[in-house]
N, C-alpha and C. Protein backbone atom coordinates (compact mmCIF):
# COMPACT_ATOMS: atom_id res chain seq x y z
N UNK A 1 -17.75 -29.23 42.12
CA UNK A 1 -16.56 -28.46 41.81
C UNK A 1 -16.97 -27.07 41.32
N UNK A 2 -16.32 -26.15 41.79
CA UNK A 2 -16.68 -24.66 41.90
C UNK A 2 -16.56 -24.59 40.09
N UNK A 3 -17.43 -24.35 39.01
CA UNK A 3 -16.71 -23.57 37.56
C UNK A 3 -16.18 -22.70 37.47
N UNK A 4 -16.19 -21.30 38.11
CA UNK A 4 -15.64 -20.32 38.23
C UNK A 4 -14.18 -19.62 38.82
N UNK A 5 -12.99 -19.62 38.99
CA UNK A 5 -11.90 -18.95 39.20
C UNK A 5 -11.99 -18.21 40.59
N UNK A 6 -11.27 -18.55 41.32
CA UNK A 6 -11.20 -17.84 42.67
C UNK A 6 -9.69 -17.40 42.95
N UNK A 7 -9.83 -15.73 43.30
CA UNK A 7 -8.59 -14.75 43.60
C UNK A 7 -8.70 -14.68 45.16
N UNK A 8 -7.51 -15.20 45.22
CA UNK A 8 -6.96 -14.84 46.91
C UNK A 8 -6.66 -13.78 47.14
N UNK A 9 -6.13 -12.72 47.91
CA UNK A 9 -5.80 -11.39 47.80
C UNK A 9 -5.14 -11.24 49.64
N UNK A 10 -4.20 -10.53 49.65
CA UNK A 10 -3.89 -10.54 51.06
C UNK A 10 -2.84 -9.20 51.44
N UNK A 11 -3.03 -8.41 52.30
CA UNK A 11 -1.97 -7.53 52.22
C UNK A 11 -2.30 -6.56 53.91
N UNK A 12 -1.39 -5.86 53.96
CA UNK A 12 -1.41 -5.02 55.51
C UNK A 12 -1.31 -3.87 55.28
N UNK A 13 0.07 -3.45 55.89
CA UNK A 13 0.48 -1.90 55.86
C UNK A 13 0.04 -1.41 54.39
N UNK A 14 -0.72 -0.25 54.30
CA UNK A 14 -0.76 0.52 52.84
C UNK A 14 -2.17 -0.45 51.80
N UNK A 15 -2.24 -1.53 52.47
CA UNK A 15 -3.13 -2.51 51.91
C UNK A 15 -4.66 -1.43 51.51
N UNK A 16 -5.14 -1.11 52.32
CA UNK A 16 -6.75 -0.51 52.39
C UNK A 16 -6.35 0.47 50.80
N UNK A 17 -5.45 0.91 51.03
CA UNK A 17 -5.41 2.47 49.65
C UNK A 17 -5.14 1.53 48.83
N UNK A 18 -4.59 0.30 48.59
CA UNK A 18 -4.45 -0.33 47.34
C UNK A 18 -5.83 -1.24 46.78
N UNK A 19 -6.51 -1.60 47.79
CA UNK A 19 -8.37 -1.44 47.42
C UNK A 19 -8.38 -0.83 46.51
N UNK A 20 -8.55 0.39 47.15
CA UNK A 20 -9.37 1.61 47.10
C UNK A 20 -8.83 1.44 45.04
N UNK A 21 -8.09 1.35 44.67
CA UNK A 21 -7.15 1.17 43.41
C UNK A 21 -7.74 0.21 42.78
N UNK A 22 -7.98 -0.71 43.36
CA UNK A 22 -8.30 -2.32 42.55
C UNK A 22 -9.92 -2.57 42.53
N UNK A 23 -10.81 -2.45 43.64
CA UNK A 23 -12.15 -2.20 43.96
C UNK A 23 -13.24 -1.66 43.07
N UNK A 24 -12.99 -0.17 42.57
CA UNK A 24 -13.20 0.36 41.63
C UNK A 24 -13.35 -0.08 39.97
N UNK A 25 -12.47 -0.81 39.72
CA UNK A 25 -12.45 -1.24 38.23
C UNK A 25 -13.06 -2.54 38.13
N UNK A 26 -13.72 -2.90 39.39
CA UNK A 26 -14.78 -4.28 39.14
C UNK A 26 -15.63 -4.21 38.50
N UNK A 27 -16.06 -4.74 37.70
CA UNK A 27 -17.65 -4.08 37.06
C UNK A 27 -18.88 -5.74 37.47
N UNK A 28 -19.70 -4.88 37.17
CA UNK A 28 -20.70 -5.79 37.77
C UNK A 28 -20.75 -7.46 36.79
N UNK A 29 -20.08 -7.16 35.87
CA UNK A 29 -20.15 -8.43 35.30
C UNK A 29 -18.93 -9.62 35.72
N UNK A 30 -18.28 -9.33 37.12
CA UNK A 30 -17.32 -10.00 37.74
C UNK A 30 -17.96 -11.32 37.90
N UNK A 31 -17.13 -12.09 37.16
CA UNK A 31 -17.29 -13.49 36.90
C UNK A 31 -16.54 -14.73 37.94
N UNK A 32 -15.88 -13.83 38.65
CA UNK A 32 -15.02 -14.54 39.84
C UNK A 32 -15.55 -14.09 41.17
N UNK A 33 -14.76 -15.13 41.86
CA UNK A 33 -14.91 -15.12 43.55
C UNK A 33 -13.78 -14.51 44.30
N UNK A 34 -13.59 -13.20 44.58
CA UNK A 34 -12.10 -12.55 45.11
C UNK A 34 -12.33 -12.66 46.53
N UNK A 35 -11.24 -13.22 47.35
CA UNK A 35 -11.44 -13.19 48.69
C UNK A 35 -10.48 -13.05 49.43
N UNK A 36 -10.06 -11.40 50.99
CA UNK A 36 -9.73 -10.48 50.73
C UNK A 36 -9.31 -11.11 51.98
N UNK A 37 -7.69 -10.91 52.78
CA UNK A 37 -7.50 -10.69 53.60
C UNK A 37 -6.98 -9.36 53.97
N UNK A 38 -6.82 -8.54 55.25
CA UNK A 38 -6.63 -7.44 55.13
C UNK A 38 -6.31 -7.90 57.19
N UNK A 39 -4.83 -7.26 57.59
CA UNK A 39 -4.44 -7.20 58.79
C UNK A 39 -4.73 -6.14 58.93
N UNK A 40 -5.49 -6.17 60.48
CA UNK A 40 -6.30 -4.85 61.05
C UNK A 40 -6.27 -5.30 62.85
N UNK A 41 -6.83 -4.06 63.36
CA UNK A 41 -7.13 -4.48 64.52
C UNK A 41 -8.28 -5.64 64.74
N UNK A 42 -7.77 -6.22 66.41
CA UNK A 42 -8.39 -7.71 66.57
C UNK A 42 -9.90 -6.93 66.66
N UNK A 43 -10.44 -5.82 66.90
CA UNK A 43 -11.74 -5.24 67.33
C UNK A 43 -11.70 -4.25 66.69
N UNK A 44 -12.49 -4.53 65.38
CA UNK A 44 -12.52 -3.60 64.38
C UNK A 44 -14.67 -3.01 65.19
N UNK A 45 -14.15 -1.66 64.25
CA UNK A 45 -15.57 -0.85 65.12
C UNK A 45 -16.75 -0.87 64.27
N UNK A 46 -16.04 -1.09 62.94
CA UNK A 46 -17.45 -1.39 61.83
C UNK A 46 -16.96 -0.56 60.41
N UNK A 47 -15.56 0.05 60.73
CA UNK A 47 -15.19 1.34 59.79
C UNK A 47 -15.46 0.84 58.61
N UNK A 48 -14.50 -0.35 58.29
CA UNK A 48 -13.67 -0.92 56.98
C UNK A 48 -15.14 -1.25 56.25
N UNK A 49 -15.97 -1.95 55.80
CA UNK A 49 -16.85 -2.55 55.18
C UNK A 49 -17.84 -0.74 54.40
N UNK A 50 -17.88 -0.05 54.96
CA UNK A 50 -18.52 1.08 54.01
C UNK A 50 -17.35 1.84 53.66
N UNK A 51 -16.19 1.81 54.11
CA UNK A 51 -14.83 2.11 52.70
C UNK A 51 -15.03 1.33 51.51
N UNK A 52 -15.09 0.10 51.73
CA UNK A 52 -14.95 -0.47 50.85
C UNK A 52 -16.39 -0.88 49.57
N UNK A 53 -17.42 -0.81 50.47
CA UNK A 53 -19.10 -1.03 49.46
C UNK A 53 -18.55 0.13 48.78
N UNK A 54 -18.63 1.36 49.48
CA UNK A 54 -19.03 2.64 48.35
C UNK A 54 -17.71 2.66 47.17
N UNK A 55 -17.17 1.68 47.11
CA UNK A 55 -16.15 2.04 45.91
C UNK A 55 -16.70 0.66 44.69
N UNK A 56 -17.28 -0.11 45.37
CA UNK A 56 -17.55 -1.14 44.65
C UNK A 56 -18.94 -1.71 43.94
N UNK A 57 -18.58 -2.09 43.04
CA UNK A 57 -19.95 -2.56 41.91
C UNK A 57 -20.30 -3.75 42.30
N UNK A 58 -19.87 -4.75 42.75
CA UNK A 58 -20.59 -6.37 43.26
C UNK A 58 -20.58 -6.18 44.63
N UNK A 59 -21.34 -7.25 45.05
CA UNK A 59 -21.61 -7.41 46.44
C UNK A 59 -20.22 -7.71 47.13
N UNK A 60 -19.93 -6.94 48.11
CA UNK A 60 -18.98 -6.75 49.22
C UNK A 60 -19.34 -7.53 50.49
N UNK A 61 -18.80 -7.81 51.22
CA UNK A 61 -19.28 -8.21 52.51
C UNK A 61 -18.26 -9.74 53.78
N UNK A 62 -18.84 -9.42 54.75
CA UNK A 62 -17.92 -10.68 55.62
C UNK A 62 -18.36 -11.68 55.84
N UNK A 63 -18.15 -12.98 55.23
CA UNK A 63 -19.01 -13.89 54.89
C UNK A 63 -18.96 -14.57 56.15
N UNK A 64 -20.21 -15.45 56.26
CA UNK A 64 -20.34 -16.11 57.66
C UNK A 64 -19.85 -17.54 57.57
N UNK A 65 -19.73 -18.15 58.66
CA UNK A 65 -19.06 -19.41 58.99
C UNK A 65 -20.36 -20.53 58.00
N UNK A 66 -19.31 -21.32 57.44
CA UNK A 66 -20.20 -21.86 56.00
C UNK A 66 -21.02 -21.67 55.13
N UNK A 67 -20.79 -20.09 54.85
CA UNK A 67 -21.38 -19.45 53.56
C UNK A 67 -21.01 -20.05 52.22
N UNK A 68 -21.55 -19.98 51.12
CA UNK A 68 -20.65 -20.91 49.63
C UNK A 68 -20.29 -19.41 49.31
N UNK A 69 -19.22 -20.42 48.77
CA UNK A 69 -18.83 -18.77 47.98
C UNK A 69 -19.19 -18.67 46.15
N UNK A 70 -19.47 -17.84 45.95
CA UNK A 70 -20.40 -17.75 44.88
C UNK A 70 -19.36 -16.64 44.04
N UNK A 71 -19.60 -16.82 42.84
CA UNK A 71 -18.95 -15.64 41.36
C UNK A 71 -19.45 -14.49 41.56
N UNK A 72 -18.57 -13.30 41.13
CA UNK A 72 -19.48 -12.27 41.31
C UNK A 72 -19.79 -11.49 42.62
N UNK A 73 -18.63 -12.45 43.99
CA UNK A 73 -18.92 -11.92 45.06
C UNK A 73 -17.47 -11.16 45.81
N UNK A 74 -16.82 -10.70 46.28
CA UNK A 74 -16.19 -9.92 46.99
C UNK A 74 -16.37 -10.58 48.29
N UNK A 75 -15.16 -10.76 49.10
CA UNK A 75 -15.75 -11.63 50.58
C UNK A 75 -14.23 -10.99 51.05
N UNK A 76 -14.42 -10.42 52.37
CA UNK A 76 -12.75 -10.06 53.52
C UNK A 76 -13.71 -11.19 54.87
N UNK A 77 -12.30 -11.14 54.85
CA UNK A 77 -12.31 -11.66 56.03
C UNK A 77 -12.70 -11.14 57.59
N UNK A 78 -13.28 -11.80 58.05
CA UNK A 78 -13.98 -10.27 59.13
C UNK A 78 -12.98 -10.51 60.33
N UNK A 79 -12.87 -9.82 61.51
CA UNK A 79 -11.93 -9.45 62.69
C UNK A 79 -11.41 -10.39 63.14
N UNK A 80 -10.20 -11.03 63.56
CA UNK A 80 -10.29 -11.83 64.75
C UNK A 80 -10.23 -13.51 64.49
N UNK A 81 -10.62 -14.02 63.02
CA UNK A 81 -10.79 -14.87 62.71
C UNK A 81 -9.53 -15.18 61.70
N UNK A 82 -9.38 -16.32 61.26
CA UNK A 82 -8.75 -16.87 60.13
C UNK A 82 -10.06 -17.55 59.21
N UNK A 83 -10.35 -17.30 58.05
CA UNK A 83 -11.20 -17.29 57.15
C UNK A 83 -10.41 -18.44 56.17
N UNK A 84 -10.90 -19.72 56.16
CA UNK A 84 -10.68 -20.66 55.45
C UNK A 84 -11.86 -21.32 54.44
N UNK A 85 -11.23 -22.18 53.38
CA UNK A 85 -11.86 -22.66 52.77
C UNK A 85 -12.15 -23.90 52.89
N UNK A 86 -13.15 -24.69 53.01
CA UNK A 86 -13.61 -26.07 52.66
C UNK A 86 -14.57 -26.26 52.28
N UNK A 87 -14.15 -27.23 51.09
CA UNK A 87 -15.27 -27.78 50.16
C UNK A 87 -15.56 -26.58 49.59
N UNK A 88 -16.77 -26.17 48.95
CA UNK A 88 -17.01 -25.14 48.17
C UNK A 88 -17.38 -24.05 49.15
N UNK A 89 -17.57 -23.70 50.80
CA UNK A 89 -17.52 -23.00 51.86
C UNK A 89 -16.79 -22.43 52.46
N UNK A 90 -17.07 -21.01 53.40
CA UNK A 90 -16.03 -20.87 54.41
C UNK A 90 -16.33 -21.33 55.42
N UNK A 91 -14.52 -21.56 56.08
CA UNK A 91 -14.50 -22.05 57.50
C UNK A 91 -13.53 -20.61 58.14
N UNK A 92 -14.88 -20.60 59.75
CA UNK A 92 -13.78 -20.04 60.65
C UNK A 92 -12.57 -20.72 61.16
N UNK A 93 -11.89 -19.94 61.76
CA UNK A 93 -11.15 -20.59 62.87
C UNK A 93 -10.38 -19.46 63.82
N UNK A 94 -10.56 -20.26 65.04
CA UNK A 94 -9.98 -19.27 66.31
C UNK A 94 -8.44 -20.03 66.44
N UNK A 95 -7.94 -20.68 65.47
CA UNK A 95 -6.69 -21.07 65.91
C UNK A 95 -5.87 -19.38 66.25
N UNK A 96 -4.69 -19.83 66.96
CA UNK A 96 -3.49 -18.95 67.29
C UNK A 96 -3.04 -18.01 65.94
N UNK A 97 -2.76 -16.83 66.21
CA UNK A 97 -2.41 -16.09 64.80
C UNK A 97 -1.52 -16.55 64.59
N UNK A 98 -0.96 -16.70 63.14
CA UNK A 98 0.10 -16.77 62.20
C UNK A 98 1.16 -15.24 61.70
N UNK A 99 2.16 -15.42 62.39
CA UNK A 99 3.12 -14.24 62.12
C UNK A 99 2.72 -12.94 62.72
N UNK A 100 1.95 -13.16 63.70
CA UNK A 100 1.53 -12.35 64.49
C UNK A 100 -0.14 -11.50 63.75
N UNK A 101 -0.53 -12.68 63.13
CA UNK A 101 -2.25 -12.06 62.51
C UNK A 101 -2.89 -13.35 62.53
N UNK A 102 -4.10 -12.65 62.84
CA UNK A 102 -5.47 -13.26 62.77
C UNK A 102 -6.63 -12.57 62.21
N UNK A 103 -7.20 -12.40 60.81
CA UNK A 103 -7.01 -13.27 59.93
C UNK A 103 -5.56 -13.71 59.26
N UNK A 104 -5.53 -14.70 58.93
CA UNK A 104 -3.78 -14.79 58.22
C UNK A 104 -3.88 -15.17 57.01
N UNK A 105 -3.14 -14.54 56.35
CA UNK A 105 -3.24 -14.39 54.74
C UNK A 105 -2.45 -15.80 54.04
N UNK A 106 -1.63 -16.50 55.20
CA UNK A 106 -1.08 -18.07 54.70
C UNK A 106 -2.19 -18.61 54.67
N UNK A 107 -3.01 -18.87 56.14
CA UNK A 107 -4.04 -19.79 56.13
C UNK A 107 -5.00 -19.88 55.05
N UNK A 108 -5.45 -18.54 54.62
CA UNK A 108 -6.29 -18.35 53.29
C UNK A 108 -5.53 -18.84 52.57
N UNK A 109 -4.93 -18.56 52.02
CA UNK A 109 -3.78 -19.20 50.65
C UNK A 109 -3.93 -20.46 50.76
N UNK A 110 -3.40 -21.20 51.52
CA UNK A 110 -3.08 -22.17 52.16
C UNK A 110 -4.49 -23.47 51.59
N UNK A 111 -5.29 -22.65 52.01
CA UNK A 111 -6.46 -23.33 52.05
C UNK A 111 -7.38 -24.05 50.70
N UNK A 112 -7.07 -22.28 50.06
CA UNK A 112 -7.69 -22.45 48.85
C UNK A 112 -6.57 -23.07 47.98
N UNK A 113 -5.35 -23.32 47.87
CA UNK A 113 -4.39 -24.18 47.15
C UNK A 113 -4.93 -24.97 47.38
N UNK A 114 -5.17 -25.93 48.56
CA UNK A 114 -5.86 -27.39 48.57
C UNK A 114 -7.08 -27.58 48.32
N UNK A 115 -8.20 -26.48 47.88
CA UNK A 115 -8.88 -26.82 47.49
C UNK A 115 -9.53 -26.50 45.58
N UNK A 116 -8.92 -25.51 45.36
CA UNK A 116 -8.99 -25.05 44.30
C UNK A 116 -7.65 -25.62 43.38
N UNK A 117 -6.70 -25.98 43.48
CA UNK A 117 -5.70 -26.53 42.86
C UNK A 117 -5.01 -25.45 41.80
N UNK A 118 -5.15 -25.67 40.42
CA UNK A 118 -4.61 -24.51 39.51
C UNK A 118 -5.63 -23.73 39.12
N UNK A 119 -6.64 -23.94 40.06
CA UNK A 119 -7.94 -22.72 39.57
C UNK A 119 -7.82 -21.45 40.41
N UNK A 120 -6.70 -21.37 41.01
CA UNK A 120 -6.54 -20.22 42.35
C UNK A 120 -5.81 -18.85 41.76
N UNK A 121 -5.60 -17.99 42.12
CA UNK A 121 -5.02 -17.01 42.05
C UNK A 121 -4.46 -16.50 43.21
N UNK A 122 -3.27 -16.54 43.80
CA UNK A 122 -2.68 -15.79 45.00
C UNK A 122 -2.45 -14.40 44.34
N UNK A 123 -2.94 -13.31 44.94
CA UNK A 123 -2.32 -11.85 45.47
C UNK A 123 -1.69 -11.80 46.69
N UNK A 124 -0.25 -11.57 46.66
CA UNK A 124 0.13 -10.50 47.86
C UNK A 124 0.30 -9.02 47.58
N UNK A 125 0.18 -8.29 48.33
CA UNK A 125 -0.08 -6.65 48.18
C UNK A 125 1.26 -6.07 49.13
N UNK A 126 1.05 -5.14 49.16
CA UNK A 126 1.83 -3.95 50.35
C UNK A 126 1.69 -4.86 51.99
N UNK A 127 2.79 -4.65 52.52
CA UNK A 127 2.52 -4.78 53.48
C UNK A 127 4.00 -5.51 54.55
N UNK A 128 3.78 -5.39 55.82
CA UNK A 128 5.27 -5.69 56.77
C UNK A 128 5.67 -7.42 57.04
N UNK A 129 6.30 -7.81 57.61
CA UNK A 129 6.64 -9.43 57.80
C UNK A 129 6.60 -9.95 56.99
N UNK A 130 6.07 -11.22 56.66
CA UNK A 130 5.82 -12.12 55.89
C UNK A 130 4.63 -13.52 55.79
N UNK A 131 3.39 -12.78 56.43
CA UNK A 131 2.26 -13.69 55.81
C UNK A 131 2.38 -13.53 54.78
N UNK A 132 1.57 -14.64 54.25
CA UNK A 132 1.64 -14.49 52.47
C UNK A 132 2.56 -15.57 51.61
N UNK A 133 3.80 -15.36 52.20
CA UNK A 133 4.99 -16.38 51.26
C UNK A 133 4.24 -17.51 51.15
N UNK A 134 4.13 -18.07 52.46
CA UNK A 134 4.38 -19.47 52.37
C UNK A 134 3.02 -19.83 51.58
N UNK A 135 2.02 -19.26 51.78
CA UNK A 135 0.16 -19.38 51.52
C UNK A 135 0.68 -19.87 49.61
N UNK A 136 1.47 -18.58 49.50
CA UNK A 136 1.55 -18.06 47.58
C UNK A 136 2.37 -19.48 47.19
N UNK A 137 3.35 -20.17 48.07
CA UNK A 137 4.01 -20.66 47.53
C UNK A 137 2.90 -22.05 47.66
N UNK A 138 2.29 -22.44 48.82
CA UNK A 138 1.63 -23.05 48.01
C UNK A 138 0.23 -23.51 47.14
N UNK A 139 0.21 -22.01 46.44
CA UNK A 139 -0.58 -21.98 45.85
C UNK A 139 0.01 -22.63 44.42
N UNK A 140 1.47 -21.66 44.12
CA UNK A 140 1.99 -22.25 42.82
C UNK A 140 2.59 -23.55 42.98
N UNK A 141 2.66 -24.54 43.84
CA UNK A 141 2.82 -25.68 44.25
C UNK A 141 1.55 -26.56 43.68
N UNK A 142 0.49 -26.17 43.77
CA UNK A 142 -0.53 -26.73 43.39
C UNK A 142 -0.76 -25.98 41.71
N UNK A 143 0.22 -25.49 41.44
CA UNK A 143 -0.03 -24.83 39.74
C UNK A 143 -0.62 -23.80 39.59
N UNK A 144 -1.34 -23.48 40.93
CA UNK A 144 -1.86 -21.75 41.08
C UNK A 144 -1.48 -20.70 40.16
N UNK A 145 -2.03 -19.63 40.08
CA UNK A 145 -0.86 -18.44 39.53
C UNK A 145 -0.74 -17.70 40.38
N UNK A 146 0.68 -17.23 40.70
CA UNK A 146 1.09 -16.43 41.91
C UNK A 146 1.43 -14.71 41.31
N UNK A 147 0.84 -13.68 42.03
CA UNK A 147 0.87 -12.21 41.65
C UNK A 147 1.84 -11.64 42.80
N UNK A 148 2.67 -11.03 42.87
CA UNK A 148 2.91 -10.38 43.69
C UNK A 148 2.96 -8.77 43.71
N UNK A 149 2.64 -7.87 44.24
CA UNK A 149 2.64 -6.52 44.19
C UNK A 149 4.44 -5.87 44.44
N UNK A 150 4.55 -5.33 43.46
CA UNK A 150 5.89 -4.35 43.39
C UNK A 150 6.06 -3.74 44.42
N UNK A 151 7.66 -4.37 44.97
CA UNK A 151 8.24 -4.21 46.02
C UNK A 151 8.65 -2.49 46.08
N UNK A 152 8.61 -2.13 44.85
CA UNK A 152 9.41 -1.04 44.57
C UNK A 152 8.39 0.52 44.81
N UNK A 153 6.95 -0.24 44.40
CA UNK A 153 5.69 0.89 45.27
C UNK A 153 5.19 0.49 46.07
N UNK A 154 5.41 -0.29 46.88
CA UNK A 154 4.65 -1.11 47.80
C UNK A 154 4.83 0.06 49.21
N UNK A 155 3.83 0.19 49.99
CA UNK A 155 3.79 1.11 51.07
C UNK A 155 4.80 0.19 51.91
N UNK A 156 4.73 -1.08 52.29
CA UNK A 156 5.09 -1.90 53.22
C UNK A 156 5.78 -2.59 52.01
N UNK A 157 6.98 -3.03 51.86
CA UNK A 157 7.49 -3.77 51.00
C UNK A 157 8.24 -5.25 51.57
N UNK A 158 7.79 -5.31 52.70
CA UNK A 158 8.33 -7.01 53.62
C UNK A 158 7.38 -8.29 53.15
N UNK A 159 6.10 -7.99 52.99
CA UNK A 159 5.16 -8.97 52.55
C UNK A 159 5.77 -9.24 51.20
N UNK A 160 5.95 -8.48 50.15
CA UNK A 160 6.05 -8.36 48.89
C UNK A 160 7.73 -8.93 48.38
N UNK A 161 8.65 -8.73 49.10
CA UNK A 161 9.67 -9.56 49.29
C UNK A 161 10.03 -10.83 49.72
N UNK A 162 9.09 -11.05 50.78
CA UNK A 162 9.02 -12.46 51.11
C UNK A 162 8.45 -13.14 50.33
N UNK A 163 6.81 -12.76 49.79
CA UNK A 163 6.38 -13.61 49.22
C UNK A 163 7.26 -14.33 47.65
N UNK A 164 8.20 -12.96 47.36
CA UNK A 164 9.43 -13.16 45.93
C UNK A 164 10.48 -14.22 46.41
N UNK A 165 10.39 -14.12 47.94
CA UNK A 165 11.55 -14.98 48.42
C UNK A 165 11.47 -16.42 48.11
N UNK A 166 10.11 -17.01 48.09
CA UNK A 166 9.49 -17.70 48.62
C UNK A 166 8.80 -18.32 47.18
N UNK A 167 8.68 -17.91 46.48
CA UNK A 167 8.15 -17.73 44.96
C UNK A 167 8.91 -17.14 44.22
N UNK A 168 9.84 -17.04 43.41
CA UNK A 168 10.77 -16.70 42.77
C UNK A 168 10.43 -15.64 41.47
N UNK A 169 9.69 -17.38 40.65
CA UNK A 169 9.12 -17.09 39.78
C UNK A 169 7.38 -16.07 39.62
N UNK A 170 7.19 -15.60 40.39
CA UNK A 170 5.98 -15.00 40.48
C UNK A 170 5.88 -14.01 39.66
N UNK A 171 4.68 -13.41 39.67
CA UNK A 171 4.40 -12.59 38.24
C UNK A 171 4.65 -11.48 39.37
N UNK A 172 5.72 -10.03 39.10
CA UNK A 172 5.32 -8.93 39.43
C UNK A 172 5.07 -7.81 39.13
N UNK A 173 3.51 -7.42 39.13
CA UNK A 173 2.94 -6.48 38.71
C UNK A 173 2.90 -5.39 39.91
N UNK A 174 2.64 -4.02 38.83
CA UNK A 174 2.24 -2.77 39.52
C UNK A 174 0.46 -3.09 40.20
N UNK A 175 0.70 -1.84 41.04
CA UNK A 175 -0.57 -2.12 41.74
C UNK A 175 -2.15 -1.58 40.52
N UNK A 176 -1.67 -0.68 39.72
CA UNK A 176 -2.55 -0.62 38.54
C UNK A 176 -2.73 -1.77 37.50
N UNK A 177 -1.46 -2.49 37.66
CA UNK A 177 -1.61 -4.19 36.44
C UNK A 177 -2.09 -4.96 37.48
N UNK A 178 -2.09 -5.06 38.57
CA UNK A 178 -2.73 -5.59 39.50
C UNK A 178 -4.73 -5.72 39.42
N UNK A 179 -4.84 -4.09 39.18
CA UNK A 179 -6.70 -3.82 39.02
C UNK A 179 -6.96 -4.51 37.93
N UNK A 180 -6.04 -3.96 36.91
CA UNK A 180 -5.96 -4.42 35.53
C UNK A 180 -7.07 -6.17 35.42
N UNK A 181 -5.64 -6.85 36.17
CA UNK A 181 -5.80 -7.92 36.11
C UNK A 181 -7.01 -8.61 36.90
N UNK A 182 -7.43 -8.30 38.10
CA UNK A 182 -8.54 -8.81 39.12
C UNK A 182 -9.89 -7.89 37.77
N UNK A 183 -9.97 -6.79 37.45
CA UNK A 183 -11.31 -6.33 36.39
C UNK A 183 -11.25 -7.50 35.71
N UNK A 184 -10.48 -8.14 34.85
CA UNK A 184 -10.55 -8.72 33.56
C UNK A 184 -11.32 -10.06 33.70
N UNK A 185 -11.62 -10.32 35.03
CA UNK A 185 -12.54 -11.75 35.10
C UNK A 185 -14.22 -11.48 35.14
């Protein structure tokens, strides 16, 4: 059983600049496992991963098909895939996208609710449709704590509504109580 706390995180439209916000205030003594979905093109060229190192203090990176996931690490999901959890590992999968994405930010959710139980943390962020709800909801189904990003600054505010739709009770923070909160582990 993992000791350490694992943050889900998931978001689209406007998503990358809200990184760029949260990324920064990690400090190297990050005691958790944050793991990042982010809707992008199916054939990404290599851009995203040195946006994101040069803002960050822990190891960044796209973890490979049954990597453990370890404290202290930063993990997105890389192109094309749905990035799941089993057992204390990731799993790929080439299933069919969800809500029109692949990676899908339910399936992550989704995953780590069943495996992490009330040790999880769902983030939804900025962003259009509605991956995310169902992932968050059952995360707090399993006693999770569910975050949602303010509909009211949200670049994309459809993710961030649904996931409220869907989760009622969810905590909603600004995207700065948001950093706030992912630094403090």
């Amino acid at each position: 059983m993992t000791p350490f706390s694992v943050l889900v995180m998931g978001g689209s439209l406007g998503a990358l600049d809200a990184l760029h916000e949260i990324l920064p205030r990690i400090s190297q003594n990050f005691s958790a496992a944050l793991i990042i979905v982010l809707h992008r093109e199916k054939e990404e060229s290599g851009g995203l991963m040195p946006l994101l190192i040069r803002n960050c203090a822990v190891p960044i990176g796209f973890p490979e098909d049954k990597d453990s996931i370890l404290a202290g690490h930063i993990y997105v999901a890389p192109p094309n895939y749905h990035l799941l959890i089993e057992e204390d590992h990731f799993a790929y999968s080439m299933d069919e996208p969800e809500d029109y994405a692949r990676p899908s930010i339910d399936a992550l959710f989704e995953s780590a609710a069943e495996r992490y139980k009330n040790r999880v943390t769902g983030i939804v962020l900025t962003g259009m449709r509605q991956d995310g709800a169902r992932g968050l909801a059952a995360i707090k189904g399993h006693n999770g704590e569910a975050i949602v990003q303010s509909p009211l600054e949200a670049i994309g505010d459809g993710m961030p509504l649904a996931a409220l739709r869907a989760v009622p009770n969810a905590k909603v923070l600004t995207l700065r109580e948001i950093a706030e909160f992912v630094a403090s582990f």
